[in-house]
N, C-alpha and C. Protein backbone atom coordinates (compact mmCIF):
# COMPACT_ATOMS: atom_id res chain seq x y z
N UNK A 1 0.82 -1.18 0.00
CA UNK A 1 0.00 0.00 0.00
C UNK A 1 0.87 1.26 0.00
N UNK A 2 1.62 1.73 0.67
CA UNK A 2 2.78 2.20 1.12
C UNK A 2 3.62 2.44 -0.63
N UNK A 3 3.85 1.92 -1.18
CA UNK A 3 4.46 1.53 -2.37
C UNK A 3 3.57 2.20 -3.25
N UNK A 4 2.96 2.13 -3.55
CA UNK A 4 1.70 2.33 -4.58
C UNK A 4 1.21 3.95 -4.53
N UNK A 5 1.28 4.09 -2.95
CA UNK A 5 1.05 5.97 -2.55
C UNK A 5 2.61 6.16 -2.90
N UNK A 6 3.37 5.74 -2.72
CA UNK A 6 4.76 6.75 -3.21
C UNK A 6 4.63 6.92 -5.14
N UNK A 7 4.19 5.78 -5.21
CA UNK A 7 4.37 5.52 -6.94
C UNK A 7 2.89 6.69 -7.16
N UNK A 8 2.13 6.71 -6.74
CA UNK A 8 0.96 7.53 -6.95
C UNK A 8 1.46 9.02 -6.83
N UNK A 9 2.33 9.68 -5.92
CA UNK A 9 2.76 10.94 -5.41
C UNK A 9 4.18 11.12 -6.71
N UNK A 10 4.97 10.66 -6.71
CA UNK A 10 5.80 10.50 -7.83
C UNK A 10 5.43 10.92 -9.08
N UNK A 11 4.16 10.18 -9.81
CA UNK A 11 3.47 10.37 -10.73
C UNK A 11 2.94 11.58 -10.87
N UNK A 12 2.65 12.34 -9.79
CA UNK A 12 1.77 13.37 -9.83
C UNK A 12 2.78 14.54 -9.85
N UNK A 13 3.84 14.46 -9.10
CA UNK A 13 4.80 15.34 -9.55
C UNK A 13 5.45 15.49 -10.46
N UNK A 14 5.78 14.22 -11.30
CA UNK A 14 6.11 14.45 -12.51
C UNK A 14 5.58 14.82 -13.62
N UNK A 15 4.24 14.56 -13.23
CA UNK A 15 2.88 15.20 -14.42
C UNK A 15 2.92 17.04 -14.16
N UNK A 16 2.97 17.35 -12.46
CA UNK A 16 3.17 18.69 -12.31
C UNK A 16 4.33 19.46 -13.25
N UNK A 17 5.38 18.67 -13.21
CA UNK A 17 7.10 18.99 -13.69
C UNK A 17 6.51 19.39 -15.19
N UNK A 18 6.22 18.43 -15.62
CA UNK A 18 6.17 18.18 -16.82
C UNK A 18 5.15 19.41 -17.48
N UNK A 19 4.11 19.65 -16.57
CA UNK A 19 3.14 20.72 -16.96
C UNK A 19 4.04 22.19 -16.62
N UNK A 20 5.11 22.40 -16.32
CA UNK A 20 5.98 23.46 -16.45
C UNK A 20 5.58 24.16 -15.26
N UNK A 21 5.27 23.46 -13.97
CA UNK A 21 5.22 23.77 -12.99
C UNK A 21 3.92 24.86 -12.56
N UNK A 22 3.11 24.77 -13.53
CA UNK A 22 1.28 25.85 -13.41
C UNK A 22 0.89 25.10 -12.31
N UNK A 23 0.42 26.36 -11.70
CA UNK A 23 -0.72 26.37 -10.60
C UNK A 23 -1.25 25.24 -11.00
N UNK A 24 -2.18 24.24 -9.75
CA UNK A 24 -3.24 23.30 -10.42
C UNK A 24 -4.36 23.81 -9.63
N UNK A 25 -6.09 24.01 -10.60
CA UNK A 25 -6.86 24.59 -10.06
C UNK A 25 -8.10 23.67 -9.02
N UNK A 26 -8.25 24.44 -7.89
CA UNK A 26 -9.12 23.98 -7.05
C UNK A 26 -10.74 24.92 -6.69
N UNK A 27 -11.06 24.16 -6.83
CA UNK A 27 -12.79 24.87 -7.04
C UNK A 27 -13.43 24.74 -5.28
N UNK A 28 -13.35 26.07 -5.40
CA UNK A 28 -14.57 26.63 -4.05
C UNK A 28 -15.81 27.09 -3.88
N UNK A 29 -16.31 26.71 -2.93
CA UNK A 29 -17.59 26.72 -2.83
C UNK A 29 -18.03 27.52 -1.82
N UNK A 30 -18.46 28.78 -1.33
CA UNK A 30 -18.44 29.51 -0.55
C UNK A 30 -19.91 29.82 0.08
N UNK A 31 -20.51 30.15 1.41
CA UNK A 31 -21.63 30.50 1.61
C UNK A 31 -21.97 31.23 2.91
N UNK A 32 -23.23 31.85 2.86
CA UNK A 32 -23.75 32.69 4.36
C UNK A 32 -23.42 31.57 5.42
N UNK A 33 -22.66 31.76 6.64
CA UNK A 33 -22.54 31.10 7.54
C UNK A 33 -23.41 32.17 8.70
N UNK A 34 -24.69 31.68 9.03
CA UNK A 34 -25.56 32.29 10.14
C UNK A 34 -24.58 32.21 11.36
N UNK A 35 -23.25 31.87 12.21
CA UNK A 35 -22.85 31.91 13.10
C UNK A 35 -21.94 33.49 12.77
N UNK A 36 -21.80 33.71 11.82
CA UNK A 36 -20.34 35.12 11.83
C UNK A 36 -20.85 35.88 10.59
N UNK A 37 -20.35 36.64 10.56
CA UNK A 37 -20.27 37.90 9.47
C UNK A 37 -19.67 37.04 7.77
N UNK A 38 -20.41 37.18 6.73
CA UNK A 38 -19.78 37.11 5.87
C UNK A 38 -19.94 35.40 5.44
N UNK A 39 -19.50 35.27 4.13
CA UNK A 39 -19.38 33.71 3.38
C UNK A 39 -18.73 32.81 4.25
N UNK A 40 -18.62 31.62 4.13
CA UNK A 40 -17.07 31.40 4.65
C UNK A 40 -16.79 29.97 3.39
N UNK A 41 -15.77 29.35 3.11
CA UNK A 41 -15.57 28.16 2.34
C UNK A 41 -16.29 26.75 2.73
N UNK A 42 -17.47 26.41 2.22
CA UNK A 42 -17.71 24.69 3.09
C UNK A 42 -17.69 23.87 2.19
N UNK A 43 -17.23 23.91 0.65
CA UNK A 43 -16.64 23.00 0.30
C UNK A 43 -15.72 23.21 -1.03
N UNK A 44 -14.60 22.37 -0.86
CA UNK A 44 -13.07 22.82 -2.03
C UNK A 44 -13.49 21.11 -2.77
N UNK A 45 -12.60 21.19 -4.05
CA UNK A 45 -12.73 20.15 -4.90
C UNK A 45 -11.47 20.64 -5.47
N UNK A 46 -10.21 19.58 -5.69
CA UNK A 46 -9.03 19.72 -6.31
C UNK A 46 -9.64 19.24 -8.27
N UNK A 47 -9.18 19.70 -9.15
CA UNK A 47 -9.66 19.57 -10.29
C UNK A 47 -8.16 19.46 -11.54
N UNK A 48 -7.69 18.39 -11.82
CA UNK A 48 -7.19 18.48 -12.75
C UNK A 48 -7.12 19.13 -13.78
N UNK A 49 -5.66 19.59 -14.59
CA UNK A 49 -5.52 20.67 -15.39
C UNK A 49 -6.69 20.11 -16.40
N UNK A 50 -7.42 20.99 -17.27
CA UNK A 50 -8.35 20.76 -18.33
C UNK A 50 -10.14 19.94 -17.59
N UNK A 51 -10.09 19.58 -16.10
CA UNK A 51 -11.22 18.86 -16.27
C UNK A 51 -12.55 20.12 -16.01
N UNK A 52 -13.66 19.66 -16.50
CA UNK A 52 -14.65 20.58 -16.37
C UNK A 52 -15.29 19.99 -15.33
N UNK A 53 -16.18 20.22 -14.44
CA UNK A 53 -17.29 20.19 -13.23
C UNK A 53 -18.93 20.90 -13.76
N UNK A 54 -19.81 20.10 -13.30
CA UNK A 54 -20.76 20.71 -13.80
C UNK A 54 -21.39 21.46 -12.69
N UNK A 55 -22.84 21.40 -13.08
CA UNK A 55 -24.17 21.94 -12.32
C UNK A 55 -25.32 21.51 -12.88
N UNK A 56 -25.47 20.80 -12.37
CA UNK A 56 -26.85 19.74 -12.63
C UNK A 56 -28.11 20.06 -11.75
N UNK A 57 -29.18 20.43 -12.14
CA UNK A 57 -30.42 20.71 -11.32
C UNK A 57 -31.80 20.10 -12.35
N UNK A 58 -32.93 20.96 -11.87
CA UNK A 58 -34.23 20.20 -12.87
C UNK A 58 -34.43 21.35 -12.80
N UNK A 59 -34.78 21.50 -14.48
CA UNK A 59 -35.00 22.77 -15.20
C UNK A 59 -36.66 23.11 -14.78
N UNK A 60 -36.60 24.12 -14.70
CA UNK A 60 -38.18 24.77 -13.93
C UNK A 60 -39.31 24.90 -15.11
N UNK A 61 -38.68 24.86 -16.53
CA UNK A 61 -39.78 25.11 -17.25
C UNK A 61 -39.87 23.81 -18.26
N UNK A 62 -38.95 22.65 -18.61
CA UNK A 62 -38.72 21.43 -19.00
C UNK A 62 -39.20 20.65 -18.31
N UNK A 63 -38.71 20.84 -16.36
CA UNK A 63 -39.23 19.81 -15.74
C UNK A 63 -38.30 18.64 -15.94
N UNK A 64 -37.13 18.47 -16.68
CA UNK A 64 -36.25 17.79 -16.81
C UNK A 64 -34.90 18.05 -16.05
N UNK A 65 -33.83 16.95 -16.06
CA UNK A 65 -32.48 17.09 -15.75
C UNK A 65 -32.06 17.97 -16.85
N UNK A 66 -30.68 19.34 -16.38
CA UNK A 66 -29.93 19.80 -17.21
C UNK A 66 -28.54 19.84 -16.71
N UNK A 67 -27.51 19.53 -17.21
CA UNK A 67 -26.11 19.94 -16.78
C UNK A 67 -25.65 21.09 -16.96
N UNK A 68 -25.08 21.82 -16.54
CA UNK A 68 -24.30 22.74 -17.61
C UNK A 68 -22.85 22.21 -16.94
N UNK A 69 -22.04 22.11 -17.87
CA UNK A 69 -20.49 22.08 -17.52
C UNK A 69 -19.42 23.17 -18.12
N UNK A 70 -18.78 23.52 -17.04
CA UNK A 70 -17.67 24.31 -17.02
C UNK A 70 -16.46 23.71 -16.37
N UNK A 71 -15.38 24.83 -17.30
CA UNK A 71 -13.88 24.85 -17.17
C UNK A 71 -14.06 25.93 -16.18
N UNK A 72 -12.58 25.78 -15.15
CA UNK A 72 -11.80 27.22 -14.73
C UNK A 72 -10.97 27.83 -15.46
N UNK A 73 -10.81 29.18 -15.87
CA UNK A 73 -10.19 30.33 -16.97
C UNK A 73 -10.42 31.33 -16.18
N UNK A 74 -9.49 32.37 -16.57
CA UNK A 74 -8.88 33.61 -15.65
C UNK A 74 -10.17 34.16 -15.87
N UNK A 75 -10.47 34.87 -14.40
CA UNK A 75 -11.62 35.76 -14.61
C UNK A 75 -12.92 35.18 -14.15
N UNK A 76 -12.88 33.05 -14.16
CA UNK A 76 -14.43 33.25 -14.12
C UNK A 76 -14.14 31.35 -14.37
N UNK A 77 -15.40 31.34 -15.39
CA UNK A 77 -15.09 30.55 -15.91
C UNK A 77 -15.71 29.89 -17.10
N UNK A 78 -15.32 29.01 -17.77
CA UNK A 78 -15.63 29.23 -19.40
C UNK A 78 -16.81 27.76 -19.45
N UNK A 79 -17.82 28.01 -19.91
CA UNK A 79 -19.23 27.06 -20.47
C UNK A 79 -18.69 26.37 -21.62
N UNK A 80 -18.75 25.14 -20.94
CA UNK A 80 -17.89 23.97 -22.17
C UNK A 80 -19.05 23.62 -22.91
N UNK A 81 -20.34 22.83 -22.11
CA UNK A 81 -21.33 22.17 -22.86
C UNK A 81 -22.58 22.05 -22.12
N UNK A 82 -23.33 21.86 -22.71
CA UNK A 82 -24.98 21.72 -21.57
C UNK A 82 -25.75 20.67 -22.21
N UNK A 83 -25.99 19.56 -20.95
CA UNK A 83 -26.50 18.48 -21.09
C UNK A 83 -28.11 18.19 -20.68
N UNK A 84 -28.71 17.32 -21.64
CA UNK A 84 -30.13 17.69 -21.27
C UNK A 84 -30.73 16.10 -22.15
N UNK A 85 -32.02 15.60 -21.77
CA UNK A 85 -31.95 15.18 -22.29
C UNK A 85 -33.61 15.21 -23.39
N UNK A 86 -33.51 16.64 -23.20
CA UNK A 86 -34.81 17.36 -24.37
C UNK A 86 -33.66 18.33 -25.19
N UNK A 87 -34.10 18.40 -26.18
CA UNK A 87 -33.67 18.67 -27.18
C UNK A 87 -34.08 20.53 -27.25
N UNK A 88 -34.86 20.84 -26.54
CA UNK A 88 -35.38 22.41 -26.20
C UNK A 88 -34.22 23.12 -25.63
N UNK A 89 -33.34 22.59 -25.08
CA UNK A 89 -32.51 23.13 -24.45
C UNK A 89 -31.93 24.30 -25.64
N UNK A 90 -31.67 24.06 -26.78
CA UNK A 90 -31.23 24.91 -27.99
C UNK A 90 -31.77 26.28 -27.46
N UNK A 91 -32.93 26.15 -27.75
CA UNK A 91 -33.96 27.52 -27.65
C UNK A 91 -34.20 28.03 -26.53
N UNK A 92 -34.00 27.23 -25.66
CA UNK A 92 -33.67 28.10 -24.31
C UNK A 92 -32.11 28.85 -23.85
N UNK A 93 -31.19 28.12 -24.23
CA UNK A 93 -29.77 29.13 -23.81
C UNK A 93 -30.04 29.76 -25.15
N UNK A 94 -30.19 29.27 -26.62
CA UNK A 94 -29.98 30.72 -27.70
C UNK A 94 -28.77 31.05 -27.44
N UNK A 95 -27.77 30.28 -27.71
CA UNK A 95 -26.12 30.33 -28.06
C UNK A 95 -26.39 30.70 -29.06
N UNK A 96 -25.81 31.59 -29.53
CA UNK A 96 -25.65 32.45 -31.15
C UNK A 96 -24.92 31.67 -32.51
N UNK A 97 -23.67 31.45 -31.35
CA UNK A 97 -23.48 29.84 -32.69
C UNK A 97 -23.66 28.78 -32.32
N UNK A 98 -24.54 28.34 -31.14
CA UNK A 98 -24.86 26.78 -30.87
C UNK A 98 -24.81 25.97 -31.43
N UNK A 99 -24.37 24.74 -30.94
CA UNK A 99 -24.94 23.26 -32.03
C UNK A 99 -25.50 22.59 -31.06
N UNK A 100 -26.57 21.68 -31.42
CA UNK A 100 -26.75 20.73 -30.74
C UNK A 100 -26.32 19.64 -31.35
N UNK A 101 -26.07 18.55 -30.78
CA UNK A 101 -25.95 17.46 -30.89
C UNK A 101 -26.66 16.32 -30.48
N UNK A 102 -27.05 15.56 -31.10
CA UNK A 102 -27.58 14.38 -30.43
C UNK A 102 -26.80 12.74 -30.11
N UNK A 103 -26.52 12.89 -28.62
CA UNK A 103 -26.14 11.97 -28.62
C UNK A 103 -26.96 10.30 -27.91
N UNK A 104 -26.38 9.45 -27.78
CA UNK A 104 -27.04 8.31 -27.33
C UNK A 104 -27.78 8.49 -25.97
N UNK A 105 -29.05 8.75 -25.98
CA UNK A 105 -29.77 8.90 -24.92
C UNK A 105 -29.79 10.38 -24.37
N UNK A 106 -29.15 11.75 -24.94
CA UNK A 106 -29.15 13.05 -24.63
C UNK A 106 -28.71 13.38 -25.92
N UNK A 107 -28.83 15.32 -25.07
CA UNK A 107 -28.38 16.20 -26.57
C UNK A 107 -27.00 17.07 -25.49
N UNK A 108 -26.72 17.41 -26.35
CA UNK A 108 -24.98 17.82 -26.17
C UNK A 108 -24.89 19.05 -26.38
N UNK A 109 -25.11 20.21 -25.91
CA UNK A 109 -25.54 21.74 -26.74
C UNK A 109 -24.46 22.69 -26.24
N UNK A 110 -23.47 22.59 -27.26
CA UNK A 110 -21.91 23.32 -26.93
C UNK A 110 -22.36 24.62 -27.30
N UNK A 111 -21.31 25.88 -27.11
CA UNK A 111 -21.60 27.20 -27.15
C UNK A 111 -21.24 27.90 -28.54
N UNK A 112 -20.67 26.99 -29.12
CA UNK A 112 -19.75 27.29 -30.17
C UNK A 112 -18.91 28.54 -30.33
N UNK A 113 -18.78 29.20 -29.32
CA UNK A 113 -18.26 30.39 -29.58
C UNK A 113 -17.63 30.61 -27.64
N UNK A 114 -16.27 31.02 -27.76
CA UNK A 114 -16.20 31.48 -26.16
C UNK A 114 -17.27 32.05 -25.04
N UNK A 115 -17.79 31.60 -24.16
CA UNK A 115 -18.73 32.02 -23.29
C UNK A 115 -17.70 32.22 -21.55
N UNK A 116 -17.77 33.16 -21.50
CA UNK A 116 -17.53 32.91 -19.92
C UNK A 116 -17.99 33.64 -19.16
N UNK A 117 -18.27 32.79 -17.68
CA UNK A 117 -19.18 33.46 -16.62
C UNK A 117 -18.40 34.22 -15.79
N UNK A 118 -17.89 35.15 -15.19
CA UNK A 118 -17.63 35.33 -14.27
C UNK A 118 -17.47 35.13 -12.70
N UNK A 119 -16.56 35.18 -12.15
CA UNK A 119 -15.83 34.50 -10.81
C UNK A 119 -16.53 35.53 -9.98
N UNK A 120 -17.51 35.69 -8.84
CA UNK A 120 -18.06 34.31 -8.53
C UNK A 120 -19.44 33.69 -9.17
N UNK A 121 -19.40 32.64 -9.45
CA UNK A 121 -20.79 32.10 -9.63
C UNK A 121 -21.71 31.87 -8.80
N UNK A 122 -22.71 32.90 -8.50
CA UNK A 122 -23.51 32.76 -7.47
C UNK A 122 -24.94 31.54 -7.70
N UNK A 123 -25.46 30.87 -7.07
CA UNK A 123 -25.79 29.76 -7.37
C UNK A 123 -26.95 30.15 -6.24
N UNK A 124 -28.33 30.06 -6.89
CA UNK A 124 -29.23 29.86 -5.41
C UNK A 124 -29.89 28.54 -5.45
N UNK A 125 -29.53 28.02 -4.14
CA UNK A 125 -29.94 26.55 -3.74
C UNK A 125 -30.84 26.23 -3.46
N UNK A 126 -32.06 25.88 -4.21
CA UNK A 126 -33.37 25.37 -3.65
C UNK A 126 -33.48 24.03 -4.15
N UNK A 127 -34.93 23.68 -2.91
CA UNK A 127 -35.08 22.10 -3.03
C UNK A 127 -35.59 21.92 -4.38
N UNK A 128 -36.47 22.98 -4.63
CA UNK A 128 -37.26 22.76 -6.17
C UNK A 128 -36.63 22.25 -7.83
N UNK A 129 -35.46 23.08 -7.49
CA UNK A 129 -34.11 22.89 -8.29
C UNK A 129 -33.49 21.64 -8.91
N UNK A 130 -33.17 21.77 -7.48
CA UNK A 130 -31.98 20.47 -6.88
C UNK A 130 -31.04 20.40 -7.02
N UNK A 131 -30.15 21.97 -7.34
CA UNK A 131 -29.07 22.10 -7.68
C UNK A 131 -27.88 21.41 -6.72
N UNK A 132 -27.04 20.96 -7.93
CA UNK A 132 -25.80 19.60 -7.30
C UNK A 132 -24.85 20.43 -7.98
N UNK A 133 -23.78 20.06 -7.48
CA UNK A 133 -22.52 20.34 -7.86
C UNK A 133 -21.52 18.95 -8.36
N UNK A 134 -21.56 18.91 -9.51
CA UNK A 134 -20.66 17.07 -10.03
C UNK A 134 -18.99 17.92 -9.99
N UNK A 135 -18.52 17.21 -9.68
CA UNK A 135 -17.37 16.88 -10.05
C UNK A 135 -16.96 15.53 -9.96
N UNK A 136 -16.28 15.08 -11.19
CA UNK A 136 -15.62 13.63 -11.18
C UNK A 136 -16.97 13.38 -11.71
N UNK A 137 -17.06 12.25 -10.34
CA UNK A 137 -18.08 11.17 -9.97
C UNK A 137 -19.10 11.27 -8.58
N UNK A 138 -18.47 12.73 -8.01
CA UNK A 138 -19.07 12.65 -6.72
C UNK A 138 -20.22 14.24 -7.09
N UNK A 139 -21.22 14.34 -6.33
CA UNK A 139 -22.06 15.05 -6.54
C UNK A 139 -22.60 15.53 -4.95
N UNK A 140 -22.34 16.95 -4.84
CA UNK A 140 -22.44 17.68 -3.73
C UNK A 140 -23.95 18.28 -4.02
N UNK A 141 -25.29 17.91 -2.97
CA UNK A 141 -26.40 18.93 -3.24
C UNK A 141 -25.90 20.59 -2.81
N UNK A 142 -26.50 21.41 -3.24
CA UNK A 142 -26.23 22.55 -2.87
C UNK A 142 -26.36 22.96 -1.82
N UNK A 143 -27.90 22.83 -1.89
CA UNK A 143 -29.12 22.99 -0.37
C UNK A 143 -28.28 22.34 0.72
N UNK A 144 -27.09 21.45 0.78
CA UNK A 144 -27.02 20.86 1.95
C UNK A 144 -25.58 22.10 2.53
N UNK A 145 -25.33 22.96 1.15
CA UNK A 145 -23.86 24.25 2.08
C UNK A 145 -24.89 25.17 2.34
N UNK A 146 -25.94 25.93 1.67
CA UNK A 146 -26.47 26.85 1.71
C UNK A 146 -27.63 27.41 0.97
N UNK A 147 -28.56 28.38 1.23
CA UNK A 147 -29.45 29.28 0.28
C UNK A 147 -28.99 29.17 -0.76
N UNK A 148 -27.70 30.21 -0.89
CA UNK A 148 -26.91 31.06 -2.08
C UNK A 148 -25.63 30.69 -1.95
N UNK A 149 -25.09 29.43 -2.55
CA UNK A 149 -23.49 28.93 -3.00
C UNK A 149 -22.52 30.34 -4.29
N UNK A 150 -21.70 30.40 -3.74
CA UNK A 150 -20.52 30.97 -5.06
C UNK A 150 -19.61 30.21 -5.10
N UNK A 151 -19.62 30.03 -5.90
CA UNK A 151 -18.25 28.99 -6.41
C UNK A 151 -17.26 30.14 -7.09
N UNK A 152 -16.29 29.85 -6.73
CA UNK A 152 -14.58 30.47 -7.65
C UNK A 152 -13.87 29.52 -7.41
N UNK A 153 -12.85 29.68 -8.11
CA UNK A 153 -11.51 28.82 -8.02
C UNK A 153 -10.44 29.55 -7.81
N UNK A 154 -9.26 28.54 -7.19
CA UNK A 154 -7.87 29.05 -7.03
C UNK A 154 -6.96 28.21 -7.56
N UNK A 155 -5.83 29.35 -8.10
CA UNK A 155 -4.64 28.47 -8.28
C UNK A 155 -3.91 27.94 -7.34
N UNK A 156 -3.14 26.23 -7.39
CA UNK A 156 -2.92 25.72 -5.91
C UNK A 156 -1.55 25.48 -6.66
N UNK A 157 -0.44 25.47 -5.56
CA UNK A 157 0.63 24.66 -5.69
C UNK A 157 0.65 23.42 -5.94
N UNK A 158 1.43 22.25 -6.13
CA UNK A 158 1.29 21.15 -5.97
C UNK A 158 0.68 20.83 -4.47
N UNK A 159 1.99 21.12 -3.58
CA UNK A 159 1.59 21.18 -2.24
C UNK A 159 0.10 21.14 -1.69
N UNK A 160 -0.57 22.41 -1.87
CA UNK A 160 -1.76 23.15 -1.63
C UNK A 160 -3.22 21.58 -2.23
N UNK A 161 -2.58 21.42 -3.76
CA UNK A 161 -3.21 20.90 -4.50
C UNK A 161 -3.55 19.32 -3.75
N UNK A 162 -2.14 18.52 -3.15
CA UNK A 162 -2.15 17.30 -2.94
C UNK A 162 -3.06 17.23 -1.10
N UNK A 163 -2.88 18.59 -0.85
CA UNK A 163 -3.33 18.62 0.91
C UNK A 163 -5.07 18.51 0.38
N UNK A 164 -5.53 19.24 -0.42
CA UNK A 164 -6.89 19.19 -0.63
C UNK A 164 -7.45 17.90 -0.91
N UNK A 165 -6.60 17.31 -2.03
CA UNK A 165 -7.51 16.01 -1.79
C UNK A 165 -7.33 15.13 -0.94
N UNK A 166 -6.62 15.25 -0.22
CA UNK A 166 -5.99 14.30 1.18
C UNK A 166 -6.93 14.68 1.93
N UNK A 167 -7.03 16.09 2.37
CA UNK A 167 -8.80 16.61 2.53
C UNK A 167 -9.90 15.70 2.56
N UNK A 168 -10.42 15.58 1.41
CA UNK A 168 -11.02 15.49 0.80
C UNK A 168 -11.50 13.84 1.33
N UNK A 169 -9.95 12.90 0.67
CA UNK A 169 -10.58 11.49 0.95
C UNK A 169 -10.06 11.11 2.88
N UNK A 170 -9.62 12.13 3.59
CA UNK A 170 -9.29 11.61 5.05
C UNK A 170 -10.41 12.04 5.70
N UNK A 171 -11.13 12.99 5.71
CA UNK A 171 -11.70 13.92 6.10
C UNK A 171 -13.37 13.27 5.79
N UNK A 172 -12.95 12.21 4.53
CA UNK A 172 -14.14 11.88 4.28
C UNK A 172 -15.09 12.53 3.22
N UNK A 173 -14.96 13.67 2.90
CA UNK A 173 -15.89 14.71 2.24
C UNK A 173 -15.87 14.43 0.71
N UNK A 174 -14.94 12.99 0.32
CA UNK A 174 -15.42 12.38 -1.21
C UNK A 174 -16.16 11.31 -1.41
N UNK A 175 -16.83 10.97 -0.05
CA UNK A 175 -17.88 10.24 0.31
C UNK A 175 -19.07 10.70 -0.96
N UNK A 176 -19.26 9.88 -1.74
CA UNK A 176 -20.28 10.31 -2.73
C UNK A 176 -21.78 10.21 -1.94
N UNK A 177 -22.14 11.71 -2.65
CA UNK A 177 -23.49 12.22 -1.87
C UNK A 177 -24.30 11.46 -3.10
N UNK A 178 -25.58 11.56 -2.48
CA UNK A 178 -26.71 10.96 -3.24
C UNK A 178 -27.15 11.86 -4.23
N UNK A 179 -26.99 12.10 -5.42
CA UNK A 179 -27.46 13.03 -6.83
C UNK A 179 -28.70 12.62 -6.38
N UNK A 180 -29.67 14.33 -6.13
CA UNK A 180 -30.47 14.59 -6.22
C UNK A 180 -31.34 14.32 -7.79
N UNK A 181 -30.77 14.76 -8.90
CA UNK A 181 -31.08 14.74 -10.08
C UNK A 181 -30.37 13.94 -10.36
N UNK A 182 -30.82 12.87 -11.23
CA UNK A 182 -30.14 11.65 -11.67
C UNK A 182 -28.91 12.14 -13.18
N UNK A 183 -28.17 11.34 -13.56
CA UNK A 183 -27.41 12.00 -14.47
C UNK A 183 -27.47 11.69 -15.90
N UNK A 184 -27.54 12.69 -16.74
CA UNK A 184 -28.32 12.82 -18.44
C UNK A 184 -27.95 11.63 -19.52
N UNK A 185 -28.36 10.57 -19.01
CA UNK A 185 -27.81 9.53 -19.94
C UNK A 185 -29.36 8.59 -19.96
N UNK A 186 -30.77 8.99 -19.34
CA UNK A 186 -31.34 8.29 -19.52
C UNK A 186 -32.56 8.20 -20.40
N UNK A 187 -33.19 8.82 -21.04
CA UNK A 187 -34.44 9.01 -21.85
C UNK A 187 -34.68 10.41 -22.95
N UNK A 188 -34.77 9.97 -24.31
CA UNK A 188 -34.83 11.77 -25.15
C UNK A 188 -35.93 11.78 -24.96
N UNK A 189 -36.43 12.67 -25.13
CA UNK A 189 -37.20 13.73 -25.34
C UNK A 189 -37.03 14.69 -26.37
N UNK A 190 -38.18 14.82 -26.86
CA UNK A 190 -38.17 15.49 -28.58
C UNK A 190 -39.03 16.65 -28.38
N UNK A 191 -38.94 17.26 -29.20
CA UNK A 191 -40.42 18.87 -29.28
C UNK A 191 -41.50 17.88 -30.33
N UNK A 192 -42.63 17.92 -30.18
CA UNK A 192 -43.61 17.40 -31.11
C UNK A 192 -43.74 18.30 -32.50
């Protein structure tokens, strides 16, 4: 076991080395704490260079699951793709150069053109919603940090980077939560 975490830590520094030593980004989750003044952090997620994280809830006027997934990029952060598995989704974001796509059991509705949101993403958490937070494989409800979540990210050292998910799996907090909204791989839906 012992062996396997050195060969695991090794690996990861040499992938750092190799990435010319960049920050690696970690995604925060910030909210009203009723005990003190002000937000405070109640939950971090370490995120590999290039991976996106979504936001998955049930769309209020579909009545369906939607994803949206994003990258971290300076400033904010950039709308990779939005997952759904009605095909309306087009006509509701009205991306200017959108495509949809249809894939096996969903539609795939990229932006075609740079989109980015700005840092912080304020997020309001209701049960009606069901707004989750995916990353990976694990899925954080919202409602369970707060009302009103903001998410930003930071650039981490390696250091910074390897303490978070040590965080993460000692601490327990990659204990996969129960997805409120199930995830977009199961039934299309068409416009008549």
């Amino acid at each position: 076991m012992a062996a396997a975490a050195q060969l695991l830590f090794a690996a990861l520094v040499a992938g750092w080395l190799a990435l010319g030593w960049r920050p690696l980004p970690v995604l925060e989750a910030w909210a009203d704490d009723a005990s003190g003044p002000g937000p405070k952090k109640v939950h971090e997620a370490p995120l590999w260079p290039g991976e996106t994280f979504g936001i998955r809830y049930r769309h209020s006027v579909f009545g369906v699951a939607v994803e949206e997934r994003m990258a971290p990029v300076p400033g904010g952060f950039a709308v990779v793709e939005v997952l759904s598995i009605t095909d309306r989704i087009a006509a509701y974001y009205a991306f200017s150069q959108g495509r949809l796509k249809p894939m096996p059991g969903y539609f795939r509705l990229l932006p075609g053109a740079e989109l980015t949101v700005g840092a912080p993403l304020r997020l309001r958490a209701t049960p009606v919603g069901q707004r989750t937070l995916v990353v990976g494989r694990g899925c954080v409800p919202l409602t369970a940090l707060g009302d009103v979540v903001e998410l930003h990210w930071q650039p981490a050292s390696l250091v910074r980077w390897l303490w978070s998910a040590a965080r993460q799996t000692i601490a327990g907090k990659d204990v996969p939560w129960t997805c409120p909204v199930p995830a977009i791989t199961t039934k299309t839906t068409t416009t008549a």
